[in-house]
Protein backbone atom coordinates (compact mmCIF):
# COMPACT_ATOMS: atom_id res chain seq x y z
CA UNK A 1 -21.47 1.53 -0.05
CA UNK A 2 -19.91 5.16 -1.24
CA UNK A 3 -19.90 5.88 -4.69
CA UNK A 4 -17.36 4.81 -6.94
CA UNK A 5 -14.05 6.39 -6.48
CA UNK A 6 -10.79 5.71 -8.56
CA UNK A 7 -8.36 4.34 -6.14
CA UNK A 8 -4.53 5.93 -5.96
CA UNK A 9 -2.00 4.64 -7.37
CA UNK A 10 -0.78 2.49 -3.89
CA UNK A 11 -4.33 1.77 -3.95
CA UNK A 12 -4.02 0.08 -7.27
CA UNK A 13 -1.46 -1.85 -5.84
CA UNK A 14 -2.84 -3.33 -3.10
CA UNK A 15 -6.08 -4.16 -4.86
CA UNK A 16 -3.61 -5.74 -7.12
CA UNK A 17 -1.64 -7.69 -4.92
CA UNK A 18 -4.81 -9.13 -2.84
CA UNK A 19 -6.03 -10.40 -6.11
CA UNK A 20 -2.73 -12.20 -7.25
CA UNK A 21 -2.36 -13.84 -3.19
CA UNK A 22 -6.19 -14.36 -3.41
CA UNK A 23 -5.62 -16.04 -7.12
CA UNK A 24 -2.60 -17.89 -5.73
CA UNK A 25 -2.92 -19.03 -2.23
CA UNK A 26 -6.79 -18.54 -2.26
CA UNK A 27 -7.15 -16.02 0.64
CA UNK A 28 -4.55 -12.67 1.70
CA UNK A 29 -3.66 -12.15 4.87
CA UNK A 30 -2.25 -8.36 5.89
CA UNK A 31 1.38 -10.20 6.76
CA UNK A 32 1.71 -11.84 3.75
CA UNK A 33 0.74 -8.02 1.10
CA UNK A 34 3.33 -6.37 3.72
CA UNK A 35 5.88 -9.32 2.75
CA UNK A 36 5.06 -9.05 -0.77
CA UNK A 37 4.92 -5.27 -1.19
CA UNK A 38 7.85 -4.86 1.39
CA UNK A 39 6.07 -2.33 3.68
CA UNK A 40 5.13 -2.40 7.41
CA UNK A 41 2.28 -3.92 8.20
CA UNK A 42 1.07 -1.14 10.45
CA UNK A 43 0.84 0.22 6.64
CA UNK A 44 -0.69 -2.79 5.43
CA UNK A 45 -3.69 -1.70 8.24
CA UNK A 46 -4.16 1.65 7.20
CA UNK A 47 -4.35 1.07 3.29
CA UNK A 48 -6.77 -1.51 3.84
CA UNK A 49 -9.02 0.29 6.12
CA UNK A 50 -9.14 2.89 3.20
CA UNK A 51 -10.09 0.39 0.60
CA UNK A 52 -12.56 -0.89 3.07
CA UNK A 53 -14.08 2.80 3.50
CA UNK A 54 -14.02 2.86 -0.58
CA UNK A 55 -15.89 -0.30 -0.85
CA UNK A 56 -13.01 -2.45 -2.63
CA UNK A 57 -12.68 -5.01 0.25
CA UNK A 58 -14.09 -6.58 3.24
CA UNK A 59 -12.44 -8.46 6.04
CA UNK A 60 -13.97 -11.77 6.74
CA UNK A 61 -12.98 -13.24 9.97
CA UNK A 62 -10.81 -16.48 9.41
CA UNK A 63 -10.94 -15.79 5.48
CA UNK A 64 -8.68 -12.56 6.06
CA UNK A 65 -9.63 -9.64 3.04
CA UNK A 66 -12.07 -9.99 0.18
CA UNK A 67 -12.43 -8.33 -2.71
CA UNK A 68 -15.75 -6.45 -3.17
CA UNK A 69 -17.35 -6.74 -6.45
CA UNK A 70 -15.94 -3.17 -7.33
CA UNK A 71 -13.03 -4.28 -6.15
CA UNK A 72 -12.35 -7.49 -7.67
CA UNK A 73 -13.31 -5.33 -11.47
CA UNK A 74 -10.86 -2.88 -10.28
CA UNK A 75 -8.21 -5.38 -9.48
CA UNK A 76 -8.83 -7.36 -12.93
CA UNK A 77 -8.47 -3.84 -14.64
CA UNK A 78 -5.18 -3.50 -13.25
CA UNK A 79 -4.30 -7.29 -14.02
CA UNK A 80 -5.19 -6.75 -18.23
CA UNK A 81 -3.17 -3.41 -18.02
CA UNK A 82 -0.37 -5.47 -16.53
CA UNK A 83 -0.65 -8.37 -19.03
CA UNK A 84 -0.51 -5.88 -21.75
CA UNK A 85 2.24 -3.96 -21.15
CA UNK A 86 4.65 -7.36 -20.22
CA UNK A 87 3.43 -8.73 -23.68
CA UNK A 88 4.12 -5.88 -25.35
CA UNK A 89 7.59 -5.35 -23.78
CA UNK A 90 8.18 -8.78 -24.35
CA UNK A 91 8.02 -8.62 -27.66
CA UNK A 92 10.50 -5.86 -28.17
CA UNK A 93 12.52 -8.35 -26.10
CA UNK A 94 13.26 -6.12 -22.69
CA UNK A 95 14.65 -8.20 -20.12
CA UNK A 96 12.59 -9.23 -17.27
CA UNK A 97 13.81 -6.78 -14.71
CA UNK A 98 13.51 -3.89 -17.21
CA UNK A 99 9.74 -4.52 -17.89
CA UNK A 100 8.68 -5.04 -14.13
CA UNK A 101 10.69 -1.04 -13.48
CA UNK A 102 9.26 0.81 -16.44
CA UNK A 103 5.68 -1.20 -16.30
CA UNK A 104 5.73 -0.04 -12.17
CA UNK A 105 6.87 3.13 -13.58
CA UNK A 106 4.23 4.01 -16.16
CA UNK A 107 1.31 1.31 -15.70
CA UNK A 108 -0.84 3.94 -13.15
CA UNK A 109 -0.36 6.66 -15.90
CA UNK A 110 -1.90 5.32 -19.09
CA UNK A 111 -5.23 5.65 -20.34
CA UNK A 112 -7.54 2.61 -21.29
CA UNK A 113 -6.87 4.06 -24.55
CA UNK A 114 -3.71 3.78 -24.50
CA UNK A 115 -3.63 0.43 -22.79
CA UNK A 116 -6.00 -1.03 -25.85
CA UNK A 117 -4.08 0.61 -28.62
CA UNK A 118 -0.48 -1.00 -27.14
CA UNK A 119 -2.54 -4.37 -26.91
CA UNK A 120 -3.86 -3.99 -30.60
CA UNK A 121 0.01 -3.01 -31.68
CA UNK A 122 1.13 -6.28 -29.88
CA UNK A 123 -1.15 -8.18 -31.30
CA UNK A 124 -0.32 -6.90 -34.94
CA UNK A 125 2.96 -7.79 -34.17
CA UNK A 126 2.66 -11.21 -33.05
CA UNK A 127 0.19 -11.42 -36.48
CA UNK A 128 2.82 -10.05 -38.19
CA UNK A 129 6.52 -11.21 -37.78
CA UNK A 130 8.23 -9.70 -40.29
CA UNK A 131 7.40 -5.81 -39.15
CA UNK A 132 8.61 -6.97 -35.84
CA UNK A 133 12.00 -8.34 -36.64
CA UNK A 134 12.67 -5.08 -38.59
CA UNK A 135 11.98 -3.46 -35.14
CA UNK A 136 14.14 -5.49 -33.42
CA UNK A 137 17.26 -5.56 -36.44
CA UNK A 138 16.54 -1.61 -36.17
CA UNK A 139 16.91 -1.51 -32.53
CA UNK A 140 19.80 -3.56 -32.48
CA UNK A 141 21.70 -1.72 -35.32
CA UNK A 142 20.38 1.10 -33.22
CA UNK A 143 22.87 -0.16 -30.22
CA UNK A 144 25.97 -0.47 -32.28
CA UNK A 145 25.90 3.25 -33.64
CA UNK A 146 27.03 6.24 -31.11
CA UNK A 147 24.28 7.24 -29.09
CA UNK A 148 22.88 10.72 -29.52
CA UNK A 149 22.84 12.89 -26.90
């Protein structure tokens, strides 16, 4: 197997999205990621041949992809990260639709560090109540004022 290699960013993606239909339907299929990640599956192929050559997945005749060992850490990696950055936006009470753009937007760009010090701060928050409705009264008084520019 080559030596460890970070994947890209799409990379991420895919090793994402094979865990959540592997979690889900228990198995992922190249037509269902290019349904889910709205891409060709001609593109679908190639990615996955890449991960293959990485060794983050193997395809198992009538099981369709599996995640290598690496890849299945990988994948998890990329889960937590997710899971942290919707609980944090949750709590500062973004809607739905603007956590999945910014989290899509920023979640390949942060560090672990980063990553653990936003979980800590969520936690904290959810500990502590109080600090985080003066967040959200601040933010909200925030909204009635002029904005800057």
């Amino acid at each position: 197997m080559p030596a460890a290699t970070k994947p890209s960013q799409s990379a991420e993606d895919y090793l994402e999205r094979i865990q959540e239909l592997i979690q889900e339907k228990g198995y992922a299929r190249m037509v269902d990621i290019a349904s889910s990640l709205k891409v060709r599956q001609a593109s679908v192929t190639s990615m996955v041949q890449k991960l293959g050559d990485l060794g983050f997945v193997k395809y198992e005749k009538y099981r369709g992809l599996v995640l290598t060992e690496n890849g299945r850490l990988v994948a998890e990696k990329i889960q937590r990260r997710h899971e942290t950055l919707t609980r944090f936006f949750s709590l500062l009470g973004l809607s739905d639709e603007t956590q999945q753009l910014d989290i899509e937007g920023i979640e390949h760009h942060l560090s672990g560090e980063t990553v653990d010090s936003l979980a800590d701060l969520a936690e904290f928050l959810e500990e502590n109540p109080e600090v985080l409705q003066k967040i959200l009264r601040k933010r909200q008084d925030g909204k009635k004022r002029p904005k800057r520019e």
